[in-house]
N, C-alpha and C. Protein backbone atom coordinates (compact mmCIF):
# COMPACT_ATOMS: atom_id res chain seq x y z
N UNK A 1 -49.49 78.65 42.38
CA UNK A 1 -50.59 79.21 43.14
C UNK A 1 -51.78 78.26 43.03
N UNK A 2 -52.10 78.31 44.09
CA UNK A 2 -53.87 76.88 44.36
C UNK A 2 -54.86 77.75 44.13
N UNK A 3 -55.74 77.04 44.47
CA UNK A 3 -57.36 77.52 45.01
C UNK A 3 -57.54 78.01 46.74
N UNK A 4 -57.46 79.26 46.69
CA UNK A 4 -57.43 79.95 47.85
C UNK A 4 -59.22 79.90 48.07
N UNK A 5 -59.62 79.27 49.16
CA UNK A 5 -60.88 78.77 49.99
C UNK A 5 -60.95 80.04 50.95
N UNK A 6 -61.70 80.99 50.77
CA UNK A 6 -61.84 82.09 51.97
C UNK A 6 -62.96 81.04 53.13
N UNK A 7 -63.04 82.04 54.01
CA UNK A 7 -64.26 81.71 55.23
C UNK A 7 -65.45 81.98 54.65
N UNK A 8 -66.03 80.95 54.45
CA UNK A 8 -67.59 81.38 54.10
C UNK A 8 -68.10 82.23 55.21
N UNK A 9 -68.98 83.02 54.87
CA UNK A 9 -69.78 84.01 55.57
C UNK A 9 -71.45 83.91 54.87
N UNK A 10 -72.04 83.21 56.12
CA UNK A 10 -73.55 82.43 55.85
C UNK A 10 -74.33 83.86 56.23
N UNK A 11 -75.61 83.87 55.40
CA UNK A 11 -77.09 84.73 55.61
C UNK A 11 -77.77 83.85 56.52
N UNK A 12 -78.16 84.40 57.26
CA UNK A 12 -79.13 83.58 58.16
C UNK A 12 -80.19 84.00 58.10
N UNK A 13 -81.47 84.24 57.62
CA UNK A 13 -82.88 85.31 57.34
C UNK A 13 -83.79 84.91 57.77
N UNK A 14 -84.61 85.11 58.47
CA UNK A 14 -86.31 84.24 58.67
C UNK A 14 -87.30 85.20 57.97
N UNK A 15 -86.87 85.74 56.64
CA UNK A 15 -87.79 86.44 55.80
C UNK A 15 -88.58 85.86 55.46
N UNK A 16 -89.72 86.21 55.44
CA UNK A 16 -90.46 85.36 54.90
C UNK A 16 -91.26 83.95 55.82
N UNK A 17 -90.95 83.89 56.79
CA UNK A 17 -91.70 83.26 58.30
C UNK A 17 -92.44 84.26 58.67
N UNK A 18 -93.63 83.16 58.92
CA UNK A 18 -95.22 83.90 59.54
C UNK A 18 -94.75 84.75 60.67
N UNK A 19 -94.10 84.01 61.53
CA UNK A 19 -93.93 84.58 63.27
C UNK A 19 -93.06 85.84 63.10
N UNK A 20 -92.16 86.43 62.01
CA UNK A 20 -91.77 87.64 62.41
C UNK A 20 -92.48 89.09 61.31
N UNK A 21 -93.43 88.16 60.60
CA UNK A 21 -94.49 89.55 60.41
C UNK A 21 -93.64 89.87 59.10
N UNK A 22 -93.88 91.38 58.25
CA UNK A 22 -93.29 91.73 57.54
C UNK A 22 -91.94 91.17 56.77
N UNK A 23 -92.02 91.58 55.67
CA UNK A 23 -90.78 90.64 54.85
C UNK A 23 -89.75 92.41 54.96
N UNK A 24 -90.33 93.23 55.06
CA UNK A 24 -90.23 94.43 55.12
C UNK A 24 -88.50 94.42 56.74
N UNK A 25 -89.05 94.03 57.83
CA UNK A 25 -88.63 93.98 59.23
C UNK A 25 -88.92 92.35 59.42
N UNK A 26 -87.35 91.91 59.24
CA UNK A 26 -87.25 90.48 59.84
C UNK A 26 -85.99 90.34 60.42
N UNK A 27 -85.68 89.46 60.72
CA UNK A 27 -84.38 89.13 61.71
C UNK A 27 -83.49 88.85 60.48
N UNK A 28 -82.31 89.28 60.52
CA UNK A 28 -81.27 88.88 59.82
C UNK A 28 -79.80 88.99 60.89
N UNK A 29 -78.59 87.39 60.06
CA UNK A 29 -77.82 87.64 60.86
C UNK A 29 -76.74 87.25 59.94
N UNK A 30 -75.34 87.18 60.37
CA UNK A 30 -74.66 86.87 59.03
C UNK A 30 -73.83 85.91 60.02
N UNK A 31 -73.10 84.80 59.56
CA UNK A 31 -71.98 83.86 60.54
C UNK A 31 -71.35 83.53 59.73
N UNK A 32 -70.31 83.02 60.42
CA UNK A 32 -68.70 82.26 59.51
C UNK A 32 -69.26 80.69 59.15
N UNK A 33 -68.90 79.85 58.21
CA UNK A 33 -69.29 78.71 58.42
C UNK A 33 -68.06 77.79 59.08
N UNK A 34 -68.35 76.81 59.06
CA UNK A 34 -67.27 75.95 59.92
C UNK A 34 -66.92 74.88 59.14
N UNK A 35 -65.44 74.46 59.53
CA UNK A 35 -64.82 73.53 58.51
C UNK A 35 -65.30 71.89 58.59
N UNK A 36 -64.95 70.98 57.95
CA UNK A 36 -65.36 69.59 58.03
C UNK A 36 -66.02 68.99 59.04
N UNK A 37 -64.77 69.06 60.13
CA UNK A 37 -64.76 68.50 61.67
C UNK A 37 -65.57 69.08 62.45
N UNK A 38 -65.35 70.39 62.46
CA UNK A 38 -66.52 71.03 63.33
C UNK A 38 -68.01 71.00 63.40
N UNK A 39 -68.31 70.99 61.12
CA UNK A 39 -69.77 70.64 61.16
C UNK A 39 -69.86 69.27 61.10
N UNK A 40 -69.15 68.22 61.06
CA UNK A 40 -69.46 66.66 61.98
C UNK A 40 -70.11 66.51 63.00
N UNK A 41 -69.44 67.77 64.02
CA UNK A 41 -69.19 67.56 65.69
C UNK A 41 -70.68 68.49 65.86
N UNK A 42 -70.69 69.21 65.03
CA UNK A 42 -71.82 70.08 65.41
C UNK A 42 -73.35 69.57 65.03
N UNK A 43 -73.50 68.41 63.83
CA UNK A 43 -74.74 67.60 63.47
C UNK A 43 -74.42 66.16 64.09
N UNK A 44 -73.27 66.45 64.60
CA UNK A 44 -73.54 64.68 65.63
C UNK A 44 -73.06 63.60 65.36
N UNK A 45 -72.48 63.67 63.95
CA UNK A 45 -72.00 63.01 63.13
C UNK A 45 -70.47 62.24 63.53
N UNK A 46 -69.98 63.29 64.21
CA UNK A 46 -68.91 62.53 64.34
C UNK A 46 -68.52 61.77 65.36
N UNK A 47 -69.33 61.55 66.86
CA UNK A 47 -69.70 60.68 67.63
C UNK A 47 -69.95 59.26 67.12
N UNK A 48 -69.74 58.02 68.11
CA UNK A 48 -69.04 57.22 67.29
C UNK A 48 -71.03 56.34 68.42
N UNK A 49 -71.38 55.37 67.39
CA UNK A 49 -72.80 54.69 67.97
C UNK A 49 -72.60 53.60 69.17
N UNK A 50 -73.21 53.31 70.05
CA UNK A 50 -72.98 52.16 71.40
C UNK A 50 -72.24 51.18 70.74
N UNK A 51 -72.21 50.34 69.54
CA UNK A 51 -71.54 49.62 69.46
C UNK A 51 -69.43 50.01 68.99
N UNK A 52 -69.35 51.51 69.17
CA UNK A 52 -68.04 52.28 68.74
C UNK A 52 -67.78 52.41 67.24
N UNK A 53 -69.36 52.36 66.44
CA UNK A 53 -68.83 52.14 65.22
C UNK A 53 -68.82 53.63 64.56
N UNK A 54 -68.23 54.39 63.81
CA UNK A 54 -68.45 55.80 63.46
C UNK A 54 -69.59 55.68 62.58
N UNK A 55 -69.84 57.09 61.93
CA UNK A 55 -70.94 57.22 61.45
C UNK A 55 -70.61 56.81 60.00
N UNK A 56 -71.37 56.26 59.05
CA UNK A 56 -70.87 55.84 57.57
C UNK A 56 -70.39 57.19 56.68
N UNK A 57 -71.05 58.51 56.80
CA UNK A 57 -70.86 60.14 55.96
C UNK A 57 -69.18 59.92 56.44
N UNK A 58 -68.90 60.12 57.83
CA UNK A 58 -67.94 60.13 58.79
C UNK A 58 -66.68 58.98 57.87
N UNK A 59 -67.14 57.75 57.62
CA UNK A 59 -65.99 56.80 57.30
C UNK A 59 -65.89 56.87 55.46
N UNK A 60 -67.33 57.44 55.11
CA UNK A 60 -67.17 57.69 53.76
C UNK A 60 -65.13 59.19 53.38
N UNK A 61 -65.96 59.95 54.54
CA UNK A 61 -64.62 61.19 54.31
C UNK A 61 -63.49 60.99 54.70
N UNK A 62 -63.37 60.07 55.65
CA UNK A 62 -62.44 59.47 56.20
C UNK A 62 -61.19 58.54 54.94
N UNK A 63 -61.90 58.05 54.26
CA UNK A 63 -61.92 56.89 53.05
C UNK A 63 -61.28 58.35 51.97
N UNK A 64 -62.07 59.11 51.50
CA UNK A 64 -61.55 60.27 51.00
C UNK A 64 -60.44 60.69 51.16
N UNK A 65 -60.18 61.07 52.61
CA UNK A 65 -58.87 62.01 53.19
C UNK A 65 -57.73 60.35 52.96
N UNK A 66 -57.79 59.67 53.28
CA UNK A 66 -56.71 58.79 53.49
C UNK A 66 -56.36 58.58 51.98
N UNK A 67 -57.15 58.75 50.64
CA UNK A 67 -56.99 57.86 48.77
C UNK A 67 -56.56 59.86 48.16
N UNK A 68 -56.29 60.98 49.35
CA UNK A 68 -55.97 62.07 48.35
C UNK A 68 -54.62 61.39 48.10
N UNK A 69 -53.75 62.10 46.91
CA UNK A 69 -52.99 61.79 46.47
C UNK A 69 -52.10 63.66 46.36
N UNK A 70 -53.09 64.44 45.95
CA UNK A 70 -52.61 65.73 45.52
C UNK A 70 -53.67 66.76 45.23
N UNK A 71 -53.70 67.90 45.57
CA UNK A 71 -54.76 69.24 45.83
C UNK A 71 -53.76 69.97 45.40
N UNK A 72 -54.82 71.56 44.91
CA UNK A 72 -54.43 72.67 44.81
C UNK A 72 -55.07 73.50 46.31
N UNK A 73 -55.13 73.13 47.57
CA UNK A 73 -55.73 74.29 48.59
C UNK A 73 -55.12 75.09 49.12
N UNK A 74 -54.86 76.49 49.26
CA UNK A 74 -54.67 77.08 49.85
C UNK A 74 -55.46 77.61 51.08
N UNK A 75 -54.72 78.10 52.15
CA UNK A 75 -55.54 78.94 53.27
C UNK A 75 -55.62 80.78 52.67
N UNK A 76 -56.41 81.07 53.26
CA UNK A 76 -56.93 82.45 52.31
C UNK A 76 -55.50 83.08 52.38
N UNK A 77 -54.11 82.66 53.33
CA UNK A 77 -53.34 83.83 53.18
C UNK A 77 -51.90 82.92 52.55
N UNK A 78 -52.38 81.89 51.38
CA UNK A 78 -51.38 81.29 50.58
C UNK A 78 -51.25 80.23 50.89
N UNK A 79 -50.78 79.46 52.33
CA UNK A 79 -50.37 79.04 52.75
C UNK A 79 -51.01 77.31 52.20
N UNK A 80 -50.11 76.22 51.85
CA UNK A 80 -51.47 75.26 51.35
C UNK A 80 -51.47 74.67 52.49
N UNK A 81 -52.61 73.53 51.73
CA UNK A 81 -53.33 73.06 52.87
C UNK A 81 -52.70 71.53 52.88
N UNK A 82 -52.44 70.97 54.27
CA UNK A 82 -51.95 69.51 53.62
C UNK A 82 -52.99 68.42 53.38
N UNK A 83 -52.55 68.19 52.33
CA UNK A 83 -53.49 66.78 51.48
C UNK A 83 -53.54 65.59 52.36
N UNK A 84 -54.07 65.38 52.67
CA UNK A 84 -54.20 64.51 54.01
C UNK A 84 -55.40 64.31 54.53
N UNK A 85 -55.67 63.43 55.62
CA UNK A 85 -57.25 63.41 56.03
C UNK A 85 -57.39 64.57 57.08
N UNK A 86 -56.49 64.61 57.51
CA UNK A 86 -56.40 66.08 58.70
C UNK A 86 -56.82 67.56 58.04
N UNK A 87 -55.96 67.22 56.93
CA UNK A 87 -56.12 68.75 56.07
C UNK A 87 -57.64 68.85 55.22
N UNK A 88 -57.80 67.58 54.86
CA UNK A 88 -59.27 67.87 54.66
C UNK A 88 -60.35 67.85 55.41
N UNK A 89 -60.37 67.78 56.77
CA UNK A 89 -60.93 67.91 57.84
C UNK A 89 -60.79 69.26 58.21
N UNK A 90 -59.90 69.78 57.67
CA UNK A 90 -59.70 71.44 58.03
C UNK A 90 -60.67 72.24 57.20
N UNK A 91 -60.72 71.74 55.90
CA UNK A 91 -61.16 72.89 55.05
C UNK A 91 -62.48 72.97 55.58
N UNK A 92 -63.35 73.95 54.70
CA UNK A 92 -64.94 74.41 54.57
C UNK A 92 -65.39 73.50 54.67
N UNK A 93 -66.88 72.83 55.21
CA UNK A 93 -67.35 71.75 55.15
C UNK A 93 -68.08 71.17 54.00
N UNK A 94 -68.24 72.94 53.16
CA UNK A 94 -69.11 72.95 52.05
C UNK A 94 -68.33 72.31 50.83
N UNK A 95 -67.20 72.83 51.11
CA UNK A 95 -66.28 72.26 49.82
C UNK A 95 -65.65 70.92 50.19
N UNK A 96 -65.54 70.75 51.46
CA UNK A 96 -65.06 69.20 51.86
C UNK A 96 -66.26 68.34 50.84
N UNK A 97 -67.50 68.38 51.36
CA UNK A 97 -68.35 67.56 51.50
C UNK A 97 -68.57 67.69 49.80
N UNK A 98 -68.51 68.55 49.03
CA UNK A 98 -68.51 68.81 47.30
C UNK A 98 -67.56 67.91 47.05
N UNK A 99 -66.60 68.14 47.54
CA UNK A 99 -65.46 66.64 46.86
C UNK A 99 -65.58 65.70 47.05
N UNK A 100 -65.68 65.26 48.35
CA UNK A 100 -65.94 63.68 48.58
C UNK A 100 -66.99 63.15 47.57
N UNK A 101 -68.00 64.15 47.62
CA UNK A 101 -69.00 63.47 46.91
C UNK A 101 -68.88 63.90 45.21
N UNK A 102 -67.92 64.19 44.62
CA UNK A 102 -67.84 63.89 43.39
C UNK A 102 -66.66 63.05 43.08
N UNK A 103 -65.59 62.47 44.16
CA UNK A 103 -64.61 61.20 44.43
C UNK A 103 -65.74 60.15 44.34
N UNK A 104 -67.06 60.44 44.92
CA UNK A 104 -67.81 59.09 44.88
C UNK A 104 -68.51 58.78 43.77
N UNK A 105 -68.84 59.57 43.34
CA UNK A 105 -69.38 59.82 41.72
C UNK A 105 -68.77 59.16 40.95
N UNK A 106 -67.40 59.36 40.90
CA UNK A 106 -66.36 58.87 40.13
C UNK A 106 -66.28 57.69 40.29
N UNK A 107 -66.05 56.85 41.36
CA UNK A 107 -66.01 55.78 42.13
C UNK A 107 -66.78 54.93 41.43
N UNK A 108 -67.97 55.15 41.15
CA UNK A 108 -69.22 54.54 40.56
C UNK A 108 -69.18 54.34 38.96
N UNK A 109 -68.56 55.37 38.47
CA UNK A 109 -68.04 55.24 36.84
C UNK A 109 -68.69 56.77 36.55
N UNK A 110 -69.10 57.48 37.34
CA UNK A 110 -69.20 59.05 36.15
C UNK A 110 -68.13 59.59 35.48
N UNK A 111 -68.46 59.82 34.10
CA UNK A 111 -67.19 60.06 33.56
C UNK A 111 -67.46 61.78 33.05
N UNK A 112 -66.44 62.43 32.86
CA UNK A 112 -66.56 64.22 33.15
C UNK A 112 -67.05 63.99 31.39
N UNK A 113 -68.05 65.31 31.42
CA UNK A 113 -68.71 65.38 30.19
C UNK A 113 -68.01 66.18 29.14
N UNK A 114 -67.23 67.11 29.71
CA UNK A 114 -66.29 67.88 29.32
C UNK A 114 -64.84 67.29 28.51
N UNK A 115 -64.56 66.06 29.09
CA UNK A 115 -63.82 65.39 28.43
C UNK A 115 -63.57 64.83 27.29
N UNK A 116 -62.70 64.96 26.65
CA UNK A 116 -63.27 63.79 24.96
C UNK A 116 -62.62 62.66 25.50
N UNK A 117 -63.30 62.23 24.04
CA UNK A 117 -63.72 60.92 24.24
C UNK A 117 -62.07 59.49 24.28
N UNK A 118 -61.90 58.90 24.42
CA UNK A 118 -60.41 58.41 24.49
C UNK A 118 -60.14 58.20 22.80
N UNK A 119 -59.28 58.06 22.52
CA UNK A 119 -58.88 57.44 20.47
C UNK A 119 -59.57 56.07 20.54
N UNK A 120 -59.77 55.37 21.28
CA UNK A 120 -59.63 53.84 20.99
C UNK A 120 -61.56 53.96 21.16
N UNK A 121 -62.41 55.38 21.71
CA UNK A 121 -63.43 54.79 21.73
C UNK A 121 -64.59 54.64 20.42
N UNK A 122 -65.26 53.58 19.78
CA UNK A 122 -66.09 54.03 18.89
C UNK A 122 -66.70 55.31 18.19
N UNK A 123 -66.30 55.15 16.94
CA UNK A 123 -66.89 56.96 16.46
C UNK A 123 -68.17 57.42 16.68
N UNK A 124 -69.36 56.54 17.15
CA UNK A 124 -70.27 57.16 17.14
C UNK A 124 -71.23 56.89 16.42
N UNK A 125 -71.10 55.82 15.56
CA UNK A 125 -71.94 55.53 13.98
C UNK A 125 -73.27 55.07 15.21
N UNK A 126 -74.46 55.21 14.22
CA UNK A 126 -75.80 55.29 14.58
C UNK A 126 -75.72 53.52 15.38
N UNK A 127 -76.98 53.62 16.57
CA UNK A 127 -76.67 52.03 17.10
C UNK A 127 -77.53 51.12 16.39
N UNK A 128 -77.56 49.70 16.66
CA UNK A 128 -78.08 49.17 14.88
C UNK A 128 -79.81 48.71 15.40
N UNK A 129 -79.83 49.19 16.73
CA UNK A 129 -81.29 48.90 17.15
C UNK A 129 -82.26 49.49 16.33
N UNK A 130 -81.75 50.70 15.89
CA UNK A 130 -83.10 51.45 15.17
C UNK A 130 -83.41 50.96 13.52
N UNK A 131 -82.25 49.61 13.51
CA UNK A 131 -82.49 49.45 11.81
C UNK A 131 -83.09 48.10 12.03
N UNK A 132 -83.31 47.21 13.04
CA UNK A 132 -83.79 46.21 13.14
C UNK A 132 -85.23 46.34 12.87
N UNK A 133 -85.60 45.38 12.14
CA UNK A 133 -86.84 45.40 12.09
C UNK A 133 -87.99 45.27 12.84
N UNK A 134 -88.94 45.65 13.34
CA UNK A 134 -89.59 45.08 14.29
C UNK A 134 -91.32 44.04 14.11
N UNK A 135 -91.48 43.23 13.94
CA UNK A 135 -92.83 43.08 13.80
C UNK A 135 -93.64 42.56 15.19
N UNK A 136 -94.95 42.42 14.94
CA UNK A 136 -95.56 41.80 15.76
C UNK A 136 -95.99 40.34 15.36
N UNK A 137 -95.17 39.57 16.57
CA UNK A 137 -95.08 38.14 16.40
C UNK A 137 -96.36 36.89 15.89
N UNK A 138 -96.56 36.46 15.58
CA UNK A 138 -98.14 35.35 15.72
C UNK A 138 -98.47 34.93 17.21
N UNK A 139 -99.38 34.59 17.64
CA UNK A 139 -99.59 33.66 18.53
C UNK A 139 -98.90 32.59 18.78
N UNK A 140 -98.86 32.29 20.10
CA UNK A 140 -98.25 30.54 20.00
C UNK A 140 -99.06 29.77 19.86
N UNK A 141 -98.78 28.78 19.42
CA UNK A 141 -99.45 27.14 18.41
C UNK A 141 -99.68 26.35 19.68
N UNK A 142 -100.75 25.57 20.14
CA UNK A 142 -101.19 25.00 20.99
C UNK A 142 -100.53 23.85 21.06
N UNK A 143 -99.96 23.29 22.47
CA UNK A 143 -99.26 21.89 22.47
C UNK A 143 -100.09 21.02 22.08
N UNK A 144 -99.63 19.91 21.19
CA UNK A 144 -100.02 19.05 20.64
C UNK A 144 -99.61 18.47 21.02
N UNK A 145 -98.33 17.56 21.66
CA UNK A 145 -98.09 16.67 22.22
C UNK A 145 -99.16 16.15 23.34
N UNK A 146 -98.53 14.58 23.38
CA UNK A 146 -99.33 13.83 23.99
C UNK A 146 -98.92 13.26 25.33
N UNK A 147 -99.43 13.51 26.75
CA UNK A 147 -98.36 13.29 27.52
C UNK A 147 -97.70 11.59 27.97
N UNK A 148 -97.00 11.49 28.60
CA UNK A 148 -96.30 10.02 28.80
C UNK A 148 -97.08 9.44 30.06
């Protein structure tokens, strides 16, 4: 059994905006959110610029979907999801866009904090900066040389 991803279901509120008066009586609405591709297509993102080049967010997920290797996703009714760039173009955009960007994290060298530490890494002993001594140096000595 995976990680079953329901349909997000977004608050939409303008509580708290001047123009509808009372926090008491404001507009509220509730919506589904939309998966990867759709919120691409829907911020513009996934339109490609005059010269046909895609958008970099766009080739960053792209880069993502093509280096999965293996997921736990399910669709809310079991079914998984395929690991693929298609299939991650399917999911939530919220959780698409959470992964990619902790694949990139990683990418960079973040290492999970939760993890211990490997056997081979240093125990930890104090670092030797704080035993160095420190003083404050003399002045420098005026050239004496004589030039050629």
């Amino acid at each position: 059994m995976g990680y079953r991803k329901t349909v997000r279901k977004i608050e939409v509120s303008l509580k708290g905006h001047k123009v509808y008066g009372q926090d008491a009586d404001y507009p509220l609405a509730y919506a589904r959110g939309k998966n990867l591709g759709e919120y691409l297509h829907l911020v513009g993102f996934a339109e490609t610029d005059e010269d046909g080049e895609t958008n970099y967010l766009v080739k960053q997920l792209e880069a993502f979907g093509d280096a999965l290797v293996s997921w736990n996703l399910e669709t809310e009714d079991g079914t998984p999801v395929p690991c693929t760039r298609e299939g991650l173009f399917s999911i939530d955009n919220d959780l698409a866009l959470s992964l990619a960007k902790e694949w990139i994290d990683c990418l960079g060298g973040k290492v999970d904090e939760a993890s211990p530490l490997d056997s081979n890494s240093p125990s930890g002993e104090p670092s030797p900066v704080a035993s160095i001594p420190m003083e404050t140096l003399s002045a420098p000595q005026p050239n004496t040389s004589v030039p050629a």
